[in-house]
C-alpha atoms as a PDB file:
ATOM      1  CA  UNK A   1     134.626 258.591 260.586  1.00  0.00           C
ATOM      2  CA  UNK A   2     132.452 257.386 263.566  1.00  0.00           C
ATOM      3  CA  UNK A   3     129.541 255.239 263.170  1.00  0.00           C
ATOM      4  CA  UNK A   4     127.003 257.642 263.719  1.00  0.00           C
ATOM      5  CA  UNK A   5     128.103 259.647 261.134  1.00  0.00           C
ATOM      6  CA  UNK A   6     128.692 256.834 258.488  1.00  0.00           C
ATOM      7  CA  UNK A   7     125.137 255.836 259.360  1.00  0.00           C
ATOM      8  CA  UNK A   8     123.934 259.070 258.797  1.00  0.00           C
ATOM      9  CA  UNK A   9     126.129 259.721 255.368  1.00  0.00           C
ATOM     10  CA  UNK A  10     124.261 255.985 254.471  1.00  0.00           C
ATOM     11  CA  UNK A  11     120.885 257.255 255.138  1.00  0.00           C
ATOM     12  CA  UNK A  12     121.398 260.444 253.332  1.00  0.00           C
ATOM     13  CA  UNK A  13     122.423 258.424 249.820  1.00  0.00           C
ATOM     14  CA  UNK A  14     119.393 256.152 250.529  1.00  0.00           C
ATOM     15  CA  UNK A  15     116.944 259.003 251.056  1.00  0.00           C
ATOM     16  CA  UNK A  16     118.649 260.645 247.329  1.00  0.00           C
ATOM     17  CA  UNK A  17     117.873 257.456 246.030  1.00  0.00           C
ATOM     18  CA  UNK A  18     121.707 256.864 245.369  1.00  0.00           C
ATOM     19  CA  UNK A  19     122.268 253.476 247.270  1.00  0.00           C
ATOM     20  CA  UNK A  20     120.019 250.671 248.342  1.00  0.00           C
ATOM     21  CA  UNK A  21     120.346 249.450 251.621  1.00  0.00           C
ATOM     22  CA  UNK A  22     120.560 245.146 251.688  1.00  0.00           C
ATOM     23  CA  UNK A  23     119.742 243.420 255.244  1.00  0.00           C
ATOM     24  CA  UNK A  24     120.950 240.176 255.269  1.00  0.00           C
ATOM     25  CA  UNK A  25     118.755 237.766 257.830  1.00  0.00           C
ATOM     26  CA  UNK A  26     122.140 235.801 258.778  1.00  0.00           C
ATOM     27  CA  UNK A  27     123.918 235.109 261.600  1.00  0.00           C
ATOM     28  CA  UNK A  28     125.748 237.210 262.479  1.00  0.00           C
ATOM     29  CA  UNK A  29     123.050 239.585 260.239  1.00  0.00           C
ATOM     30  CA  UNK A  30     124.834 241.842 257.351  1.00  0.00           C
ATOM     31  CA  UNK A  31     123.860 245.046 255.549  1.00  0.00           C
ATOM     32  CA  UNK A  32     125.312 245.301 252.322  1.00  0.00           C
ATOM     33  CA  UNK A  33     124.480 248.277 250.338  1.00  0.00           C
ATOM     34  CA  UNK A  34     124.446 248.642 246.262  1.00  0.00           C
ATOM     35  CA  UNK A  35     124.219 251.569 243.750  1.00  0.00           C
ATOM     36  CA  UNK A  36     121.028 252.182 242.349  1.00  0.00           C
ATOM     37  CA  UNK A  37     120.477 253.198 238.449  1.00  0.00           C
ATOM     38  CA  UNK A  38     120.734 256.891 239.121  1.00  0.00           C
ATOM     39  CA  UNK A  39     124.245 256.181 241.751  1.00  0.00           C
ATOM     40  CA  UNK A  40     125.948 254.217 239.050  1.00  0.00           C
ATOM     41  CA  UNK A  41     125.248 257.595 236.715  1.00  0.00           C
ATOM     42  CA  UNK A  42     127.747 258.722 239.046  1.00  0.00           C
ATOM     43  CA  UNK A  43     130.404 256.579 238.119  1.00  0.00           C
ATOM     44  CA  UNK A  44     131.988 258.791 235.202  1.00  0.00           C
ATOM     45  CA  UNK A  45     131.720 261.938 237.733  1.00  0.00           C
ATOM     46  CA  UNK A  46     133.501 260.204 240.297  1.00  0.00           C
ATOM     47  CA  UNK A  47     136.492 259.061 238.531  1.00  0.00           C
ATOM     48  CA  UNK A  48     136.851 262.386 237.050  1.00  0.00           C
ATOM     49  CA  UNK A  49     137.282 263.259 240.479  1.00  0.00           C
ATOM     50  CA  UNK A  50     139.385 261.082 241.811  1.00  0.00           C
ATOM     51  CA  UNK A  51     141.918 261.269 238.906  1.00  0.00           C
ATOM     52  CA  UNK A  52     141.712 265.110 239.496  1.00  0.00           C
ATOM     53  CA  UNK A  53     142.695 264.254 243.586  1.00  0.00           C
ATOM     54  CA  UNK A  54     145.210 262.143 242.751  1.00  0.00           C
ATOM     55  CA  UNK A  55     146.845 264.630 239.912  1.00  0.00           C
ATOM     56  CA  UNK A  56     146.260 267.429 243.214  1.00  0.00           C
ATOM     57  CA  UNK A  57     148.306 264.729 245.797  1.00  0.00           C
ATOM     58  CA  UNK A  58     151.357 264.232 243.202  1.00  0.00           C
ATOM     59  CA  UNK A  59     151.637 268.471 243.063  1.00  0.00           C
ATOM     60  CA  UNK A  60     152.092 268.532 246.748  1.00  0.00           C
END
């Protein structure tokens, strides 16, 4: 994935509300970014779907 793109995917979860973007005023400066409340809702969704992936990769 190229840099633009992740940046882009980023901004998109911000702008849902999803993630929370964390600048961090070292040096060399950081961004960190966290789950908000309504992203960590997603948390039982997303394992369902990974274990579903995973079951999909095995059947290959």
């Amino acid at each position: 994935m190229s840099n633009r793109l992740l940046t882009e995917r980023l901004r998109d979860l911000e702008n849902e509300g999803l993630i929370v973007k964390n600048v961090i005023t070292t040096s060399p400066k950081k961004v960190e970014y966290e789950l908000t409340p309504t992203g960590k809702e997603l948390d039982e969704v997303i394992h369902v779907l990974m274990k579903w992936v995973k079951k999909r990769r095995k059947s290959l």
